[in-house]
C-alpha atoms as a PDB file:
ATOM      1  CA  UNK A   1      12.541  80.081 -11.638  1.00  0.00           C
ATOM      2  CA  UNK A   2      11.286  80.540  -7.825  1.00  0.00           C
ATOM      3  CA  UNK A   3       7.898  80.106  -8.335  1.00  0.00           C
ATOM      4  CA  UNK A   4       7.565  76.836  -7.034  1.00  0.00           C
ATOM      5  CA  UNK A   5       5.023  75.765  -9.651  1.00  0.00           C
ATOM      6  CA  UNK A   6       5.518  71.955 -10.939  1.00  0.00           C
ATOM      7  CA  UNK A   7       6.676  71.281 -14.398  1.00  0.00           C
ATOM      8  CA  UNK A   8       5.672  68.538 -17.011  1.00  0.00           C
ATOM      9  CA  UNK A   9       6.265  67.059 -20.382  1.00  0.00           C
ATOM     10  CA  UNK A  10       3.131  68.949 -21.621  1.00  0.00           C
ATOM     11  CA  UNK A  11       5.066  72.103 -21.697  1.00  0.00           C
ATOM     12  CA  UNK A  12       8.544  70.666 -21.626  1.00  0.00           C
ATOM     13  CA  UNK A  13       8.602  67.544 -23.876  1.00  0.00           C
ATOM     14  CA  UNK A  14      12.031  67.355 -23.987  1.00  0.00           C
ATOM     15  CA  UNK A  15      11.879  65.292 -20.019  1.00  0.00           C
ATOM     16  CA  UNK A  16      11.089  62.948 -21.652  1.00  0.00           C
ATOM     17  CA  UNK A  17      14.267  62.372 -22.619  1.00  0.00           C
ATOM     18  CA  UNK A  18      15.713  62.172 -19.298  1.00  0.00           C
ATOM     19  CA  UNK A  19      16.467  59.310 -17.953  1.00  0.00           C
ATOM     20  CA  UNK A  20      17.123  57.691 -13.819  1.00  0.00           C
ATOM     21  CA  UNK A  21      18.354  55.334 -11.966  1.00  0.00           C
ATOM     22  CA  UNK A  22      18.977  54.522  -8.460  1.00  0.00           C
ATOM     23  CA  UNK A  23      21.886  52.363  -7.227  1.00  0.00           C
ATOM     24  CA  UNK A  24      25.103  52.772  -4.557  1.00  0.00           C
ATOM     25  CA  UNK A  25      23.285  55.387  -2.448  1.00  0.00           C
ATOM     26  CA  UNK A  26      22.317  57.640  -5.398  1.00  0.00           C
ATOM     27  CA  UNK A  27      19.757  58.959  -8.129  1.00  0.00           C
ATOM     28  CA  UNK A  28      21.641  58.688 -11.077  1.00  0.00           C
ATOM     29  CA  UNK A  29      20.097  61.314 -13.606  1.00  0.00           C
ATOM     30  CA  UNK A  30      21.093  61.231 -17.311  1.00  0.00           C
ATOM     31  CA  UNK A  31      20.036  62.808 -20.700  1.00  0.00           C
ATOM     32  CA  UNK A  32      21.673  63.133 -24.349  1.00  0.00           C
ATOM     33  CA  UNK A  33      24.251  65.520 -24.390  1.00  0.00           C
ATOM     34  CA  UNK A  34      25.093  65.675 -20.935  1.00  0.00           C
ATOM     35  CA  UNK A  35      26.916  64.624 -17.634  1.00  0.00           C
ATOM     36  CA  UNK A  36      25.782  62.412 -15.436  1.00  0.00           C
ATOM     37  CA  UNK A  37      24.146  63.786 -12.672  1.00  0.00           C
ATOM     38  CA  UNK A  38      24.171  62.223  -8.899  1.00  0.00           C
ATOM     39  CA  UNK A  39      22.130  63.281  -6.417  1.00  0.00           C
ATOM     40  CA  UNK A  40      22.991  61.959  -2.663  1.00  0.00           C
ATOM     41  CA  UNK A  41      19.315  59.252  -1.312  1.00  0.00           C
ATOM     42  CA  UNK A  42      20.455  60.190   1.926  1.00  0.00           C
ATOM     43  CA  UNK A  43      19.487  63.963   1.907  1.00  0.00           C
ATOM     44  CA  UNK A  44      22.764  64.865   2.025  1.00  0.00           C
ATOM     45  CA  UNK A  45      22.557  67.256  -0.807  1.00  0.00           C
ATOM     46  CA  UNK A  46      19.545  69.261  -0.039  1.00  0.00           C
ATOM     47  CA  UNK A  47      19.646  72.694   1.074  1.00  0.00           C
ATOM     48  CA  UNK A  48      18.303  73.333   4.496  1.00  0.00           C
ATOM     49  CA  UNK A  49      14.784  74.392   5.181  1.00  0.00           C
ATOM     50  CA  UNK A  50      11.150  73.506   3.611  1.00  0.00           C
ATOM     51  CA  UNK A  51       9.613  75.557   0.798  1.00  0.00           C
ATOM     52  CA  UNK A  52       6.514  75.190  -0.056  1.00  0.00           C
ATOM     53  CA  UNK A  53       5.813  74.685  -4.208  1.00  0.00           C
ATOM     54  CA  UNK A  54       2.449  73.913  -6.377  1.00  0.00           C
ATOM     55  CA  UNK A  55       1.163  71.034  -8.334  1.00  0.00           C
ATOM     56  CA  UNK A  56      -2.138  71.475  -9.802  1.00  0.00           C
ATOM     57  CA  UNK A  57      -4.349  73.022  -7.108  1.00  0.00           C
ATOM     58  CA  UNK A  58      -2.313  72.125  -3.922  1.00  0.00           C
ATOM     59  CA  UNK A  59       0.077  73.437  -1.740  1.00  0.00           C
ATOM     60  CA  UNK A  60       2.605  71.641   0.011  1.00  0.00           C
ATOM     61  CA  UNK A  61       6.161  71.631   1.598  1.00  0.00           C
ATOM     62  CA  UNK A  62       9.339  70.083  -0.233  1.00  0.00           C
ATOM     63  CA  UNK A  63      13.135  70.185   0.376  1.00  0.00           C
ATOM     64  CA  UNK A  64      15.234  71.693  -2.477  1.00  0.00           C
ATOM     65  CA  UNK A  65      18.172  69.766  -4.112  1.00  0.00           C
ATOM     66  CA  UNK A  66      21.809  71.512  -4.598  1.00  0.00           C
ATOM     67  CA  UNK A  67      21.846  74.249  -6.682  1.00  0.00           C
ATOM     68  CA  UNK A  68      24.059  72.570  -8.822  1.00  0.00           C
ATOM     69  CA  UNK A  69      20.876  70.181  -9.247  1.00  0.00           C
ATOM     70  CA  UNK A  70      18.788  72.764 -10.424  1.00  0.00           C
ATOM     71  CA  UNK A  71      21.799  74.261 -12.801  1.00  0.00           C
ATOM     72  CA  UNK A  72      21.676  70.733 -14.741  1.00  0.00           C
ATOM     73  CA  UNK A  73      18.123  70.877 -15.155  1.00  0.00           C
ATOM     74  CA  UNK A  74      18.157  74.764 -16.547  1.00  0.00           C
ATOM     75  CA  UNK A  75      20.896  74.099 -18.574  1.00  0.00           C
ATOM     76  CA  UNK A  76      19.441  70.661 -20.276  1.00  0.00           C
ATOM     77  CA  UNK A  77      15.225  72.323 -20.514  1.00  0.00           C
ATOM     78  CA  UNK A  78      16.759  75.569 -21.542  1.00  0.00           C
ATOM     79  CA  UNK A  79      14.620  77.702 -18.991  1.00  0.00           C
ATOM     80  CA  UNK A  80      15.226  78.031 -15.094  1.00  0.00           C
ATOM     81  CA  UNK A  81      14.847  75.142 -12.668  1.00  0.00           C
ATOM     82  CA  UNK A  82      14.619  74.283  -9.170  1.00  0.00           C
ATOM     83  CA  UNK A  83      14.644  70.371  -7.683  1.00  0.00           C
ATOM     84  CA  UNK A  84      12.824  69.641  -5.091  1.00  0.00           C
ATOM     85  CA  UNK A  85      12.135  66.227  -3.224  1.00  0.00           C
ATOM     86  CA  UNK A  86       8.469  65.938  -1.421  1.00  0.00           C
ATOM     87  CA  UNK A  87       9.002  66.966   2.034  1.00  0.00           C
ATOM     88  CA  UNK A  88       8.110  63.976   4.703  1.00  0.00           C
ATOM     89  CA  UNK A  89       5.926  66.075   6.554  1.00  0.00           C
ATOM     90  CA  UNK A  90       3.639  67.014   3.417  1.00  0.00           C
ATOM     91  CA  UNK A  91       0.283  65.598   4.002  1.00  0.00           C
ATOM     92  CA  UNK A  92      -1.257  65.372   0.147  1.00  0.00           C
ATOM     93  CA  UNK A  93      -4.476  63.376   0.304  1.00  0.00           C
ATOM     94  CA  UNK A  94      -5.355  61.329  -3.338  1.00  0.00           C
ATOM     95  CA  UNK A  95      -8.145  63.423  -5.200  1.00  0.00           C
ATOM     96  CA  UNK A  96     -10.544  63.721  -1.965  1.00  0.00           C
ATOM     97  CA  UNK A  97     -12.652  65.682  -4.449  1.00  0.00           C
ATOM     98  CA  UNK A  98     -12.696  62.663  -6.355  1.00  0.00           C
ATOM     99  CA  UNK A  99     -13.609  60.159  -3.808  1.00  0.00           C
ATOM    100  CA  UNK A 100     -15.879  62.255  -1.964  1.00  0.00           C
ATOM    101  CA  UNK A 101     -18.432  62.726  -4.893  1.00  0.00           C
ATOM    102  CA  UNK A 102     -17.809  58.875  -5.741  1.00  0.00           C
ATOM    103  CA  UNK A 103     -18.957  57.901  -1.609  1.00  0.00           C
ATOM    104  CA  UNK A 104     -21.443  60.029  -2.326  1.00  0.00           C
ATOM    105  CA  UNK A 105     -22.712  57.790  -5.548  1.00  0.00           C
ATOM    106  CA  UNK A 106     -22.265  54.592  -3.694  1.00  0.00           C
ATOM    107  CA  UNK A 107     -22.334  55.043   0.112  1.00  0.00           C
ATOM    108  CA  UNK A 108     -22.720  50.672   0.671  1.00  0.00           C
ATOM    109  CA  UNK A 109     -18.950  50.334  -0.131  1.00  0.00           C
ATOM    110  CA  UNK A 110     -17.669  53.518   2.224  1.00  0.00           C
ATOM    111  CA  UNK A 111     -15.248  51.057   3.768  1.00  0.00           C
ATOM    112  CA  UNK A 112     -13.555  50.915   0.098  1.00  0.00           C
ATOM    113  CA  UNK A 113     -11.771  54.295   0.507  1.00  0.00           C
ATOM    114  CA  UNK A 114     -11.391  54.330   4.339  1.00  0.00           C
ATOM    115  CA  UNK A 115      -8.623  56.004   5.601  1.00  0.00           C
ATOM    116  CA  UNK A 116      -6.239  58.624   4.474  1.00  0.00           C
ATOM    117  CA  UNK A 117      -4.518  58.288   1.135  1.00  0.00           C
ATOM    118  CA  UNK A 118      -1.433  60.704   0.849  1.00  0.00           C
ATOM    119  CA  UNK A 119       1.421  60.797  -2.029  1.00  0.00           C
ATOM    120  CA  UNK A 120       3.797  63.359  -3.209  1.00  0.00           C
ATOM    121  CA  UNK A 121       4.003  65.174  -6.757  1.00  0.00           C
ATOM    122  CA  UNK A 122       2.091  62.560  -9.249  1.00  0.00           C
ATOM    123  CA  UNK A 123      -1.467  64.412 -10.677  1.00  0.00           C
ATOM    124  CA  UNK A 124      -3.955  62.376  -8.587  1.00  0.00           C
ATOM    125  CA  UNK A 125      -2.972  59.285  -7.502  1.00  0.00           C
ATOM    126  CA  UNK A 126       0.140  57.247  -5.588  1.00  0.00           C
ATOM    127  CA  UNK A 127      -0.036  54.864  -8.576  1.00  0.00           C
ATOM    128  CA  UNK A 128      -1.350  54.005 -11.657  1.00  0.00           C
ATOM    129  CA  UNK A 129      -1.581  50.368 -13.207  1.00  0.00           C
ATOM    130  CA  UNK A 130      -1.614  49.539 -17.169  1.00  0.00           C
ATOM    131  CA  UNK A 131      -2.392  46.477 -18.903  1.00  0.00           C
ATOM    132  CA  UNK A 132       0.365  44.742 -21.224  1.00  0.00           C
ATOM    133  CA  UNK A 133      -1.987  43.038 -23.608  1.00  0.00           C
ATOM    134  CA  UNK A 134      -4.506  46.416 -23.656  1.00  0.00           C
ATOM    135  CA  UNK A 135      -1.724  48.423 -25.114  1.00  0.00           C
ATOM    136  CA  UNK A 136      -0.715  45.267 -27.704  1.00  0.00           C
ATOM    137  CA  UNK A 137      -4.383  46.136 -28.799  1.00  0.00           C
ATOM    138  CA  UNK A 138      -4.050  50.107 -28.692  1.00  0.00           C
ATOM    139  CA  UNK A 139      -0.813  49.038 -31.455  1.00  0.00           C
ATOM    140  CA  UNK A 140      -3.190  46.910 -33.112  1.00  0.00           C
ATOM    141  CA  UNK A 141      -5.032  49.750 -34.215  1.00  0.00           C
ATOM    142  CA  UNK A 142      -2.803  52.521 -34.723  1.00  0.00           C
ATOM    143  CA  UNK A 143      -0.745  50.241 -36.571  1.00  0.00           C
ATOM    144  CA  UNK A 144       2.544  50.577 -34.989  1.00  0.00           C
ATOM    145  CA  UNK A 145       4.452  49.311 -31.698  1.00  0.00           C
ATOM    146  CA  UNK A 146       3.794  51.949 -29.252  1.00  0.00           C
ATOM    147  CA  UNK A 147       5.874  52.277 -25.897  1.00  0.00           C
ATOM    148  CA  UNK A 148       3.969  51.671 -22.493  1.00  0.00           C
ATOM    149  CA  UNK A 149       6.105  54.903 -21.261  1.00  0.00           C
ATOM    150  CA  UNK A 150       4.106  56.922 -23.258  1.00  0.00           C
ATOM    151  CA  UNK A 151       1.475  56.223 -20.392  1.00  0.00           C
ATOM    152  CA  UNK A 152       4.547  56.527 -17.487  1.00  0.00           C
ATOM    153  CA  UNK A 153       2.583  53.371 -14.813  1.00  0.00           C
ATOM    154  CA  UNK A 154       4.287  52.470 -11.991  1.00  0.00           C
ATOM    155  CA  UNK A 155       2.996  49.113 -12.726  1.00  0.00           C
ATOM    156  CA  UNK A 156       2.749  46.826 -15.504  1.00  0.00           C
ATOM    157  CA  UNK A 157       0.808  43.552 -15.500  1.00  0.00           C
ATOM    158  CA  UNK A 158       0.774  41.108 -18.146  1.00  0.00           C
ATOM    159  CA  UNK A 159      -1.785  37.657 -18.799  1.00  0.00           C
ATOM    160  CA  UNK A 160      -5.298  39.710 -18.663  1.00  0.00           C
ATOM    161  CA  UNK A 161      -7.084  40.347 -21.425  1.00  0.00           C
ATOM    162  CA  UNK A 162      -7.138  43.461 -23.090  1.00  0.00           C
ATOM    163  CA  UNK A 163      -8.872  46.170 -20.986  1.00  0.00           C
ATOM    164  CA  UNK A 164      -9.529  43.981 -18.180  1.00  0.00           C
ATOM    165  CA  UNK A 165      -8.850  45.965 -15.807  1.00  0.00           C
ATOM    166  CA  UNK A 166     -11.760  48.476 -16.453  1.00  0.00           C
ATOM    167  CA  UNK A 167     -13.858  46.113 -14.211  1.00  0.00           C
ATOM    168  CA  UNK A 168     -11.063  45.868 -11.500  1.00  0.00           C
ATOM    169  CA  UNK A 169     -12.555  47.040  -8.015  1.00  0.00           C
ATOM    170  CA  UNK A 170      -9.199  45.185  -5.792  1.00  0.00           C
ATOM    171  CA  UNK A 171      -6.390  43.737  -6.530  1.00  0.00           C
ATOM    172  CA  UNK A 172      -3.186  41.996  -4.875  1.00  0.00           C
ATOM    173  CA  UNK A 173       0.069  42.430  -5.583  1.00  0.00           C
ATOM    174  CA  UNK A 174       2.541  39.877  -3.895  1.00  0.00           C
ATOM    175  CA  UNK A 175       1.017  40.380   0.119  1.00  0.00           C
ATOM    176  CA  UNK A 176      -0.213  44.034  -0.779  1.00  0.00           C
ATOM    177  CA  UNK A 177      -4.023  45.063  -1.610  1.00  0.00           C
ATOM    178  CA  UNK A 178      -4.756  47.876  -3.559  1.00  0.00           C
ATOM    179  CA  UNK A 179      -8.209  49.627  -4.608  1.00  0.00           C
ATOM    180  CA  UNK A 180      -8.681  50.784  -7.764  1.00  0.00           C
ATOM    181  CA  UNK A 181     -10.002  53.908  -7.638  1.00  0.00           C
ATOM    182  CA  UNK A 182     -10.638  55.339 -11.114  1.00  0.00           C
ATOM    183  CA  UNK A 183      -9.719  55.015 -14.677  1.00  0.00           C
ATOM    184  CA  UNK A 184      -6.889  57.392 -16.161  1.00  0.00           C
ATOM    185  CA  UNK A 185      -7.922  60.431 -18.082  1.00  0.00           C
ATOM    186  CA  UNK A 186      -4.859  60.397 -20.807  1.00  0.00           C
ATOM    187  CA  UNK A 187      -3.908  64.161 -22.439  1.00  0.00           C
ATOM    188  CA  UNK A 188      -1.232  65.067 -25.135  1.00  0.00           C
ATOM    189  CA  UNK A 189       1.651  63.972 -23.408  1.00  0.00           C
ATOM    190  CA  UNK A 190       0.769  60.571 -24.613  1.00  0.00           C
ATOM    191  CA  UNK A 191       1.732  61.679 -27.939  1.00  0.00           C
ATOM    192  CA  UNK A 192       5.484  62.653 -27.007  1.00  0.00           C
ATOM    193  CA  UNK A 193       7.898  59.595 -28.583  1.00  0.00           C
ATOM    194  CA  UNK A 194       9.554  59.281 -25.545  1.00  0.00           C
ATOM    195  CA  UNK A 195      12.537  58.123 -27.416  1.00  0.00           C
ATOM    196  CA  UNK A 196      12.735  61.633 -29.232  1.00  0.00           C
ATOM    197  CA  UNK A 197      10.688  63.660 -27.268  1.00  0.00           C
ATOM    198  CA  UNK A 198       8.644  64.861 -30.377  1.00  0.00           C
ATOM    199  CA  UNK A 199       5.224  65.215 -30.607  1.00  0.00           C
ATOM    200  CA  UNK A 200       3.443  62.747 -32.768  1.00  0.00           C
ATOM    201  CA  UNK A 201       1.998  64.745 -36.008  1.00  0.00           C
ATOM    202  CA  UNK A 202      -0.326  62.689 -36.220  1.00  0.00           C
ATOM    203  CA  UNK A 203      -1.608  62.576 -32.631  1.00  0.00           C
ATOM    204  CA  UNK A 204      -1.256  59.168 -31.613  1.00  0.00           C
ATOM    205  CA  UNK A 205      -2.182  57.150 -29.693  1.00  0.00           C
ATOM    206  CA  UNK A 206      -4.282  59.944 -28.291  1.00  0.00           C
ATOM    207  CA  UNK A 207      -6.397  60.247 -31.836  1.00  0.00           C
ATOM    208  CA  UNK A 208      -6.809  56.466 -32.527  1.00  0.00           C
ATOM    209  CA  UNK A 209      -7.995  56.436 -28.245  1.00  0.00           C
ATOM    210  CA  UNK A 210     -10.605  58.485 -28.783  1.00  0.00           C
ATOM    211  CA  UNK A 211     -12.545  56.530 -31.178  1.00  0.00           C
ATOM    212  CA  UNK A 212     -12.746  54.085 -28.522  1.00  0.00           C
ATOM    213  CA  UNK A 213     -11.967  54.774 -25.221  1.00  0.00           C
ATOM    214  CA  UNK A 214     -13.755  58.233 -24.562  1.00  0.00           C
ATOM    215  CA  UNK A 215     -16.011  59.095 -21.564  1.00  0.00           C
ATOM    216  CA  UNK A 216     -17.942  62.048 -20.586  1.00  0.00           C
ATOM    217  CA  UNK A 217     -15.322  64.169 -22.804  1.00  0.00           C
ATOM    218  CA  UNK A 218     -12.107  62.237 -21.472  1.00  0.00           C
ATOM    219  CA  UNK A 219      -9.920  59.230 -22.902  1.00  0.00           C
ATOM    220  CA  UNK A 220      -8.880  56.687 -20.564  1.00  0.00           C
ATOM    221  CA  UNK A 221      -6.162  54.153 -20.589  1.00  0.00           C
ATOM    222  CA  UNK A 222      -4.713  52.634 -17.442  1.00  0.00           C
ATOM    223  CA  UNK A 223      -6.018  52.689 -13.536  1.00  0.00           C
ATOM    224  CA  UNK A 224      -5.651  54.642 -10.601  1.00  0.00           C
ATOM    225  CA  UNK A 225      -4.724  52.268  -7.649  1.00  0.00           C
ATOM    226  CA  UNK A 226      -4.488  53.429  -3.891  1.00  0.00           C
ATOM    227  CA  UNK A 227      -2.822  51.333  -1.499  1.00  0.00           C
ATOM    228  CA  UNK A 228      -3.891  49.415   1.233  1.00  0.00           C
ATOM    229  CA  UNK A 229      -0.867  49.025   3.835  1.00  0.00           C
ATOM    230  CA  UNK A 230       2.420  49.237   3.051  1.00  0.00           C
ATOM    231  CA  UNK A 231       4.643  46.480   1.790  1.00  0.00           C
ATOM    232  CA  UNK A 232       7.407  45.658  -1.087  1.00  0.00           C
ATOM    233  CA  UNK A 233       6.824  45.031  -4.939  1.00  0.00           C
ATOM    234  CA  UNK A 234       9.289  43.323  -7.326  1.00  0.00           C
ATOM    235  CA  UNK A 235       8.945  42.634 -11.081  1.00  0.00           C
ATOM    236  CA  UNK A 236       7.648  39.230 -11.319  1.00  0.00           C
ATOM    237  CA  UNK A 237       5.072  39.191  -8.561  1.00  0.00           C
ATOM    238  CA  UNK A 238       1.863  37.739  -8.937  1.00  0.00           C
ATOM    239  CA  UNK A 239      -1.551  39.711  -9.470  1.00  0.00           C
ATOM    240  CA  UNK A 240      -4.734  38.275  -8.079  1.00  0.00           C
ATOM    241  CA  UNK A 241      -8.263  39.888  -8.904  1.00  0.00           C
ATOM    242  CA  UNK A 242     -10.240  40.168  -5.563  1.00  0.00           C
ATOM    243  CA  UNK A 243     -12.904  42.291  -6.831  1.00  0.00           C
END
């Protein structure tokens, strides 16, 4: 609509029917009821100039997709839409708020969260990790399969036990470190079926999480990780505990 404020499956639970994939120079974008929809890797399709939109609290510049990009988008969610692609020159650090009052709690491992952490339009973090076997458990007790993409991780692991990654400080991915910075904080958009995009009337897994996995007034379920370096992951690599 112009406003430049971000947009989720909280208020828009339908997303979650939409579906991506990137191959031959292209985002591929696709949802029930609809034509495909291609949008150029290259840049080729954005329009020209930075704008600067909202997510959460911060500020920062992005590029803007073809209109026609934003048309698809209005026309699927029912409500106006703009699509924009995080600007390279935006400089969003990871929850400094965050990490600042957590240095503060534990200033002997400062060199933990040295350096600058920046991502793009994600709530907190540049990635968050879940735990195979801990949601086998989580479907244990609700009593049905549930779908990891209910919790949307960049990363999957499988062969820990279930919630082992609570006591996860470091990890390694293939050559690439990460620090894991802070559990997950999980809200209603767990309970969207993200085959339907329907809210669960009963409220799961979000109701049977709390009985369990609340903290100070939150419910957790997955990890934050911030990167150390750059590198390459691939779906099979192995994950070492260093911490």
């Amino acid at each position: 609509d112009g406003s430049g404020q971000f947009m989720t499956q909280r208020q828009w639970p339908r997303m979650a029917l939409i579906r991506t994939a990137i191959g031959d120079g292209a985002l591929r974008v696709s949802a029930p009821d609809m034509a495909d929809l291609l949008i150029a890797l290259d840049g080729s399709g954005l329009e020209a100039g930075s704008e600067t939109v909202t997510v959460w609290k911060d500020s920062l510049p992005a590029l803007r997709e073809s209109v026609a990009a934003g048309r698809w988008f209005s026309d699927f969610l029912g409500t106006p839409c703009r699509l924009y692609k995080v600007d390279p020159a935006a400089r969003r650090p990871a929850k400094t708020d965050w990490v600042s009052r957590w240095l503060d709690a534990h200033p002997d491992e400062s060199d933990r969260f040295s350096g600058d952490h920046h991502f793009g339009f994600a709530d907190g973090f540049p990635l968050l990790v879940a735990n195979q076997a801990s949601l086998d458990d989580l479907s244990a007790r609700v009593g049905r399969l549930l779908e990891m993409l209910r919790f949307r991780p960049n990363l999957v692991i499988e062969g820990s036990a279930p919630y082992a990654e609570d006591g996860w400080k470091r990890i390694r991915i293939g050559e690439l470190e990460f620090e894991v910075a802070k559990g997950c904080s999980r809200c209603i958009l767990t309970t969207i079926d993200p085959q339907t995009g329907e809210r669960s009337a009963d409220r799961e897994p979000l109701s049977t999480l709390k009985t369990y996995r609340e903290r100070d007034g939150d419910v957790y379920f997955g990890q934050n990780l911030l990167p150390r370096g750059v590198g390459e992951l691939r779906v099979g690599m192995p994950v070492e505990v260093l911490e």
